[in-house]
PDB file of N, CA and C in Angstrom:
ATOM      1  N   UNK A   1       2.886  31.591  13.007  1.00  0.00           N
ATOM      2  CA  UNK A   1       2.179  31.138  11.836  1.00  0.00           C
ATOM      3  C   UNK A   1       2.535  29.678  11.579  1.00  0.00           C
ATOM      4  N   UNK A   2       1.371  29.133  11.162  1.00  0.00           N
ATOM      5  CA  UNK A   2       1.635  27.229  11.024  1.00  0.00           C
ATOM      6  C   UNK A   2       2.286  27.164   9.454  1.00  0.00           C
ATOM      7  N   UNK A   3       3.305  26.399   9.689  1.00  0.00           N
ATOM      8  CA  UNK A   3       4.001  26.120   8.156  1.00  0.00           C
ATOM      9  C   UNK A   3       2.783  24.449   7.899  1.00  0.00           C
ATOM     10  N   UNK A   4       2.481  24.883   6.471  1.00  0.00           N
ATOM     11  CA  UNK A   4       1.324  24.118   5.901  1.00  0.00           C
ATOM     12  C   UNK A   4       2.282  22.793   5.131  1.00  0.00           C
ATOM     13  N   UNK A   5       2.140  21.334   5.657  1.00  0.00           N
ATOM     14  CA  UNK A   5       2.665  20.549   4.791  1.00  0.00           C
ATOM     15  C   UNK A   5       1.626  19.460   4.096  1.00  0.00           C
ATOM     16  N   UNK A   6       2.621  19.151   2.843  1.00  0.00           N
ATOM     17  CA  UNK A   6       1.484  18.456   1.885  1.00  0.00           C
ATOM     18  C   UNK A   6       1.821  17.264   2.287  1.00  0.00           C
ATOM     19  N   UNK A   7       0.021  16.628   2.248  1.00  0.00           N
ATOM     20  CA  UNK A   7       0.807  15.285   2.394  1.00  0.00           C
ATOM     21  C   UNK A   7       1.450  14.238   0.869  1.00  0.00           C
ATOM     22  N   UNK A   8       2.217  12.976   1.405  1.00  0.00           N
ATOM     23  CA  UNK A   8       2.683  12.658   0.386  1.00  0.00           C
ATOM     24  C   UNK A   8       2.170  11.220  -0.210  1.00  0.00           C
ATOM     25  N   UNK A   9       1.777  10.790  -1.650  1.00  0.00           N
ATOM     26  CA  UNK A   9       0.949   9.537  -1.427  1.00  0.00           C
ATOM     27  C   UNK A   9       1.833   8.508  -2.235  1.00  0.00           C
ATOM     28  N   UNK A  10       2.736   7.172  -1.960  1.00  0.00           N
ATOM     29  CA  UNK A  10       3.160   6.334  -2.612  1.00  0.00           C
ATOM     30  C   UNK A  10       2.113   5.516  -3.531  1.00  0.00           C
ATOM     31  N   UNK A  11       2.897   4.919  -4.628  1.00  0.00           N
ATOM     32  CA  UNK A  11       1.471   3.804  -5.371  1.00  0.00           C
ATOM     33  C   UNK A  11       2.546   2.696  -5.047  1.00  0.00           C
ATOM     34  N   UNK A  12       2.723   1.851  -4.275  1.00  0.00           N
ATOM     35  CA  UNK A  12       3.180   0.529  -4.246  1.00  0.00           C
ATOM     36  C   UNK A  12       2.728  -0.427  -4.615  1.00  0.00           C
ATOM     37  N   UNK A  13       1.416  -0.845  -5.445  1.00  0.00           N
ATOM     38  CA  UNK A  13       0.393  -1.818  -5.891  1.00  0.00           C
ATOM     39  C   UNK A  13      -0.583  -1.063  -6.710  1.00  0.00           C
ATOM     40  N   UNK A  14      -0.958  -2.006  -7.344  1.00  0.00           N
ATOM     41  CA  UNK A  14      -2.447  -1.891  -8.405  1.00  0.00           C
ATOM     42  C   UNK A  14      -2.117  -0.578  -9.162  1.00  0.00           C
ATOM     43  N   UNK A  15      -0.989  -0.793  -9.759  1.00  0.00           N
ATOM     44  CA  UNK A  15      -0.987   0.764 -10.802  1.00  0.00           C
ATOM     45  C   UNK A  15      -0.753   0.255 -12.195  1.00  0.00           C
ATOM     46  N   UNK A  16      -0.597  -1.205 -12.375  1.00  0.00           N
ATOM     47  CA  UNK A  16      -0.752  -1.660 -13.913  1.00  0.00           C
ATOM     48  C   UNK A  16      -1.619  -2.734 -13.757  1.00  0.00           C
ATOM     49  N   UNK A  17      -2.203  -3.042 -12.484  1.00  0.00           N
ATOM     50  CA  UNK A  17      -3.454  -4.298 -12.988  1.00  0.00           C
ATOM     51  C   UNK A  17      -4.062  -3.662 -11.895  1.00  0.00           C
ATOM     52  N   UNK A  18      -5.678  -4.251 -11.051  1.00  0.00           N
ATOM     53  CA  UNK A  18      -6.302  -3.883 -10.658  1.00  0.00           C
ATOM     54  C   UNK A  18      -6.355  -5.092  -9.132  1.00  0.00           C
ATOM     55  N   UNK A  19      -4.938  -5.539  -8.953  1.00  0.00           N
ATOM     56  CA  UNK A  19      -5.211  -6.227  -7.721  1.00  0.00           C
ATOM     57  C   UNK A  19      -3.902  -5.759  -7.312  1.00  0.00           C
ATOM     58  N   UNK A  20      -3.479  -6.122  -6.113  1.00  0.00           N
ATOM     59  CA  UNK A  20      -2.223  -5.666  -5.497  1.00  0.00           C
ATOM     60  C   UNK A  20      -2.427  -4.540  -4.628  1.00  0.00           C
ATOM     61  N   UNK A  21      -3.372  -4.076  -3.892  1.00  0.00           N
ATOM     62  CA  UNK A  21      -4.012  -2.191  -3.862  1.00  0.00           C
ATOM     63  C   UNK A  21      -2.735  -2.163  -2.527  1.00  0.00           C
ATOM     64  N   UNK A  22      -2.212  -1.049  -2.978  1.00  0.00           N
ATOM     65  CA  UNK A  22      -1.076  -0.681  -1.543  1.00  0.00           C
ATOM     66  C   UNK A  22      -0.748   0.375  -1.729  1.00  0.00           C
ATOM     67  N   UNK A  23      -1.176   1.599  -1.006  1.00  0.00           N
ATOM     68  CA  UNK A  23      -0.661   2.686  -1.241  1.00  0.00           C
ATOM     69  C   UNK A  23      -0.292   3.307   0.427  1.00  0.00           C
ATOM     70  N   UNK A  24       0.719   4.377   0.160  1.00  0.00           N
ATOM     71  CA  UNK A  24       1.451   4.386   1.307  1.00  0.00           C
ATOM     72  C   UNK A  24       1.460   6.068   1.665  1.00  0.00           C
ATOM     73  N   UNK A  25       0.624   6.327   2.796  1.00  0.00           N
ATOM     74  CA  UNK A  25       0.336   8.025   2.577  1.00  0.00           C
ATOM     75  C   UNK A  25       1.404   8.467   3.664  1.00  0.00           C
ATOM     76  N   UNK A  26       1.947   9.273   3.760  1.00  0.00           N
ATOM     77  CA  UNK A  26       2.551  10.278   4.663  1.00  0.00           C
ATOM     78  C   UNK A  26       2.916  11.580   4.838  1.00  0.00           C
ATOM     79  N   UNK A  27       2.223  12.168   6.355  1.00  0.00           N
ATOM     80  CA  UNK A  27       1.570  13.001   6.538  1.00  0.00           C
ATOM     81  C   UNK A  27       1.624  13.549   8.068  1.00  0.00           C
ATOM     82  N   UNK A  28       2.192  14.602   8.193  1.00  0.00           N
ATOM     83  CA  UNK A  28       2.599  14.977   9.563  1.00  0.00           C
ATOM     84  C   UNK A  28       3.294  14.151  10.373  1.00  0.00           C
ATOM     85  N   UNK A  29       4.404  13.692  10.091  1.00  0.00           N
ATOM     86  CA  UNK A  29       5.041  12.552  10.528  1.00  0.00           C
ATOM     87  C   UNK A  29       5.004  11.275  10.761  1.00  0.00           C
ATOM     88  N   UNK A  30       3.382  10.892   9.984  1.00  0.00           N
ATOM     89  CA  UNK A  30       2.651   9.661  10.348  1.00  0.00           C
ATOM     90  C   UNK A  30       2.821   8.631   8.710  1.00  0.00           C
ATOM     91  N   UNK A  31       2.941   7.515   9.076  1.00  0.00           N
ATOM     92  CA  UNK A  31       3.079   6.564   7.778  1.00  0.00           C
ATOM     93  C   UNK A  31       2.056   5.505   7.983  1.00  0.00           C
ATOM     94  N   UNK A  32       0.918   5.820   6.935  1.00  0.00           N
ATOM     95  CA  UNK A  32      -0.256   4.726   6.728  1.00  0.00           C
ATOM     96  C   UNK A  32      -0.581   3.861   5.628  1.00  0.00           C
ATOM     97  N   UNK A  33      -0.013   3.170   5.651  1.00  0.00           N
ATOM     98  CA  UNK A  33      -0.394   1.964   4.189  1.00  0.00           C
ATOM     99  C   UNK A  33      -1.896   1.987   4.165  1.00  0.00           C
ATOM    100  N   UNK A  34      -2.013   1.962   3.101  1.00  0.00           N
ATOM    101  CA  UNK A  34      -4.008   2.171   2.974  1.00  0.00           C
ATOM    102  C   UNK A  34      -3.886   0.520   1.686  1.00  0.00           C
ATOM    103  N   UNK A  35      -4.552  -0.054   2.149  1.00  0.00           N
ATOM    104  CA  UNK A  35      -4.437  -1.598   1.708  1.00  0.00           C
ATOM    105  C   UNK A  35      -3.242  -1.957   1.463  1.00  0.00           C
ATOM    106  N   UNK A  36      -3.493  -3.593   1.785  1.00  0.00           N
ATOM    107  CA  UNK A  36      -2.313  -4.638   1.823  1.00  0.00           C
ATOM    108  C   UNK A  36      -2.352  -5.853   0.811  1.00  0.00           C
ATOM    109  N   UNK A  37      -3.078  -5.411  -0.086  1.00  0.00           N
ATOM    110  CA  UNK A  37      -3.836  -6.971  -1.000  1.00  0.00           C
ATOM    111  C   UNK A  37      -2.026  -7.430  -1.594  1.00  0.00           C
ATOM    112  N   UNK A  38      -3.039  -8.420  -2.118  1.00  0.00           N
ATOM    113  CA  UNK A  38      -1.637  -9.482  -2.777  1.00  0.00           C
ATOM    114  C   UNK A  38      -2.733  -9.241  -4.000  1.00  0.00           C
ATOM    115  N   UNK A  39      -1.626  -9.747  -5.139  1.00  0.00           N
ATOM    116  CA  UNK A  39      -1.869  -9.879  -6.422  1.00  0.00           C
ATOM    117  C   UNK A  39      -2.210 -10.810  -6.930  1.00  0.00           C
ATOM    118  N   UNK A  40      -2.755 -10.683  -7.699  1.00  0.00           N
ATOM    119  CA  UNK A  40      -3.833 -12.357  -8.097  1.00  0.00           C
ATOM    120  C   UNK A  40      -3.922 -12.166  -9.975  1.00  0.00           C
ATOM    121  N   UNK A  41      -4.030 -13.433 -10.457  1.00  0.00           N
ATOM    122  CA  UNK A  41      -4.469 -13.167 -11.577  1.00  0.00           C
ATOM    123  C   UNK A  41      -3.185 -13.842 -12.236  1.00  0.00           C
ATOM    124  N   UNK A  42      -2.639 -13.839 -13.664  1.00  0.00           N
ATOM    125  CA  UNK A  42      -1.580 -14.384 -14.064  1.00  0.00           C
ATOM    126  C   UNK A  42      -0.186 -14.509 -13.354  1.00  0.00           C
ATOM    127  N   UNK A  43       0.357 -15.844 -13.793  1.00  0.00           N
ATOM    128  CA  UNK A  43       1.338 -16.265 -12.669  1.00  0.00           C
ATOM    129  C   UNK A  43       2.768 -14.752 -12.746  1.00  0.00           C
ATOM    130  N   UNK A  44       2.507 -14.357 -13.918  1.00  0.00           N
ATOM    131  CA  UNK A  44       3.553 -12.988 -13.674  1.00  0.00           C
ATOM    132  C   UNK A  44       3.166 -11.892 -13.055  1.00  0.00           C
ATOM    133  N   UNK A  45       1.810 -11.523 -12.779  1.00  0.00           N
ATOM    134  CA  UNK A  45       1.562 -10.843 -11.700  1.00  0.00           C
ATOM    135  C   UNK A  45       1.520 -11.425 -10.542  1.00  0.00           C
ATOM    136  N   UNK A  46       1.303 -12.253 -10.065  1.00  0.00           N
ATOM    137  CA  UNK A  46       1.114 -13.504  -8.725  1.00  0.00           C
ATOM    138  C   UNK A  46       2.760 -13.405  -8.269  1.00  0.00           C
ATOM    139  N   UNK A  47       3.511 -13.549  -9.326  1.00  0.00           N
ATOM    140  CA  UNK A  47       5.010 -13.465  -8.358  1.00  0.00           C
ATOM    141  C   UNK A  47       5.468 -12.583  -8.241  1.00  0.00           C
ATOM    142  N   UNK A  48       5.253 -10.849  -8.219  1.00  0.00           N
ATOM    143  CA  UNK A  48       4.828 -10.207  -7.772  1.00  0.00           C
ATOM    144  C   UNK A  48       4.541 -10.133  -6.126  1.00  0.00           C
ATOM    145  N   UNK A  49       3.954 -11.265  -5.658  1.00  0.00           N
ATOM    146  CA  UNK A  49       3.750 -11.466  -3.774  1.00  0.00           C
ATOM    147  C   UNK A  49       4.926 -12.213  -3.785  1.00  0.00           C
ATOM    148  N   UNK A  50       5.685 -12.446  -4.192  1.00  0.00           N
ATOM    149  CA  UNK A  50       7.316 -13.071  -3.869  1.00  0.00           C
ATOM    150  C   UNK A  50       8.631 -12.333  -3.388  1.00  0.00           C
ATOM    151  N   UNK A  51       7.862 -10.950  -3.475  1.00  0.00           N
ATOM    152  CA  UNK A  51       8.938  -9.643  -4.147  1.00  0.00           C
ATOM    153  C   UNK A  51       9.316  -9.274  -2.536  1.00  0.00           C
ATOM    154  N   UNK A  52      10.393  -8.298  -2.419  1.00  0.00           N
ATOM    155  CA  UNK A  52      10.465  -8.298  -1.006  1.00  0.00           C
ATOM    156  C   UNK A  52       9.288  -6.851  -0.746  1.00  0.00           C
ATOM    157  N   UNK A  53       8.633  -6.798   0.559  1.00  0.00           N
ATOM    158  CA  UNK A  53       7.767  -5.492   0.682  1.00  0.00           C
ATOM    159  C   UNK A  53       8.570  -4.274   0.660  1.00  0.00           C
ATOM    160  N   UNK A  54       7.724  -3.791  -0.155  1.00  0.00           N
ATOM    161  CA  UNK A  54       8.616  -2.254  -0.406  1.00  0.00           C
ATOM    162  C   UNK A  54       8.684  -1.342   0.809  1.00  0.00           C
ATOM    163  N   UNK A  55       8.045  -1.309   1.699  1.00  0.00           N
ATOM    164  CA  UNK A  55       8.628  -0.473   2.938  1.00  0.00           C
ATOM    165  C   UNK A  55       8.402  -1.632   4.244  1.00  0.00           C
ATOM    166  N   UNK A  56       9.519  -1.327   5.304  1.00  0.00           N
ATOM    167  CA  UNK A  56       9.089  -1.528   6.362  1.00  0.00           C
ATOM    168  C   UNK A  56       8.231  -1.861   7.138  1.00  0.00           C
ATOM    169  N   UNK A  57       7.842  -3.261   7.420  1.00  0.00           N
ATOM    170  CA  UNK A  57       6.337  -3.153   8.202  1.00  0.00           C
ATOM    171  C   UNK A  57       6.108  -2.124   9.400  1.00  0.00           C
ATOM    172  N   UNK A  58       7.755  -2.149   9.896  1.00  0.00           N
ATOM    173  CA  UNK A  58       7.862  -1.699  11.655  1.00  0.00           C
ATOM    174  C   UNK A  58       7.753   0.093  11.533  1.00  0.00           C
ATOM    175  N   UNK A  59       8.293   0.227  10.115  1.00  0.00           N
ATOM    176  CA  UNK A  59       8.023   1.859   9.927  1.00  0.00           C
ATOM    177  C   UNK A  59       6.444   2.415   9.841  1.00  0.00           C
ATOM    178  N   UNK A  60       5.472   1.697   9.860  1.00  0.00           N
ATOM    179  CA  UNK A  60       4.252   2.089   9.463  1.00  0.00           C
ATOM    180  C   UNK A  60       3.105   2.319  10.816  1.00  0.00           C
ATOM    181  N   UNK A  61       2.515   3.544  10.922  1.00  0.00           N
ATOM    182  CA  UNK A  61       1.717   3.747  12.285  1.00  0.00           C
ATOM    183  C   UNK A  61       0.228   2.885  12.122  1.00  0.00           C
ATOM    184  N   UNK A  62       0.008   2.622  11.454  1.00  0.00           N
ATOM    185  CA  UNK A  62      -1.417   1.898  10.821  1.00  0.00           C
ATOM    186  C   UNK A  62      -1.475   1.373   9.467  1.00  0.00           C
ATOM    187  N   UNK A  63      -2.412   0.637  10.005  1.00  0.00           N
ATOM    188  CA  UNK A  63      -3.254   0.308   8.187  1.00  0.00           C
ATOM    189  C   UNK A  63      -4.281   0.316   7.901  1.00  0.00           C
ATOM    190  N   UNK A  64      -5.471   0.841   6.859  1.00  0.00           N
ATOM    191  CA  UNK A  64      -5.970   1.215   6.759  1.00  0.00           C
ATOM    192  C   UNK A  64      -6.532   0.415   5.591  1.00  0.00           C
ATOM    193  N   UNK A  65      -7.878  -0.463   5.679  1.00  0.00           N
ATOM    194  CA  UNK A  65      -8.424  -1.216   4.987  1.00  0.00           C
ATOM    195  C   UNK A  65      -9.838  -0.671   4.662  1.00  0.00           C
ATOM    196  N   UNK A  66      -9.554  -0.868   3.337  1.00  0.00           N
ATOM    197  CA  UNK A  66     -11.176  -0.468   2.674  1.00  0.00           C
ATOM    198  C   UNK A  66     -12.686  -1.123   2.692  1.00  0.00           C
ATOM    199  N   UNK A  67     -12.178  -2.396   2.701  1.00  0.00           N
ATOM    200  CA  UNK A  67     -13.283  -4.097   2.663  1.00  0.00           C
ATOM    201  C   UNK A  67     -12.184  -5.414   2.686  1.00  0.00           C
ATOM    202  N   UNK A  68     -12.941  -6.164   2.764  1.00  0.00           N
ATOM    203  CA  UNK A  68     -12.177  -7.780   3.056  1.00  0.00           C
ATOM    204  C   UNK A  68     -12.033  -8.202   1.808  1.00  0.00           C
ATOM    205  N   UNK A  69     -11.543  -7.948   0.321  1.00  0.00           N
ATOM    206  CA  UNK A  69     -11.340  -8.863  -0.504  1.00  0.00           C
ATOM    207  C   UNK A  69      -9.655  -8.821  -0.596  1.00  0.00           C
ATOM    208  N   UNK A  70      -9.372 -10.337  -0.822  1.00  0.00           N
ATOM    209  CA  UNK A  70      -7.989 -10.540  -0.938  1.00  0.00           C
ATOM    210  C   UNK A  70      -6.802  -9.227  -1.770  1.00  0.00           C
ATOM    211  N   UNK A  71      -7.566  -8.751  -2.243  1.00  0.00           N
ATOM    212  CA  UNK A  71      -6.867  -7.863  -3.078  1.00  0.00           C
ATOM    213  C   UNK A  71      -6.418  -6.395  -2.626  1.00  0.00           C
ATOM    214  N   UNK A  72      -7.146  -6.733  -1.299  1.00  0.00           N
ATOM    215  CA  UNK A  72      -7.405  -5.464  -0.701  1.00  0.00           C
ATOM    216  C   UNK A  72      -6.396  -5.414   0.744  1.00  0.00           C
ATOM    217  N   UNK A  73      -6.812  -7.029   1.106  1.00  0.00           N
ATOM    218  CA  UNK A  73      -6.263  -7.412   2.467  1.00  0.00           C
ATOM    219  C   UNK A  73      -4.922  -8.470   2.377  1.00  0.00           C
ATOM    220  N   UNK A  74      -4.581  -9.159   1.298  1.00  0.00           N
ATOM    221  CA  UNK A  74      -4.056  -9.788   1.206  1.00  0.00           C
ATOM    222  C   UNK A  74      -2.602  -9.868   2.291  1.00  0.00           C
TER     223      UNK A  74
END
């Protein structure tokens, strides 16, 4: 019988303004950042892209982009 696992979804971006989008899913042993935007908009959200990245680039199997706006792709 298959043991059923959930997958798990980080919010690393855009959870108090609407730029920054980075969320980080993992799921059968696989780690996918689903957008990379940078933050835009007042200089206290903007430094914000100064911050160190919250996970690993080298830990991640893909990335996964929605459309080309900076906020998305940054």
């Amino acid at each position: 019988m298959e043991k059923h696992q959930s997958a798990r979804l980080r919010f690393l971006g855009a959870t108090d303004t609407v730029t920054g989008s980075r969320y980080l899913v993992v799921s059968h042993g696989r780690r996918i950042l689903v957008e990379c935007g940078l933050f835009q908009g007042y200089k206290r959200i903007r430094d914000r892209n100064r911050v160190a990245f919250p996970v690993s680039p080298a830990s991640l199997d893909a990335v996964l982009l929605s459309h080309a706006h900076l906020d998305h792709t940054g």
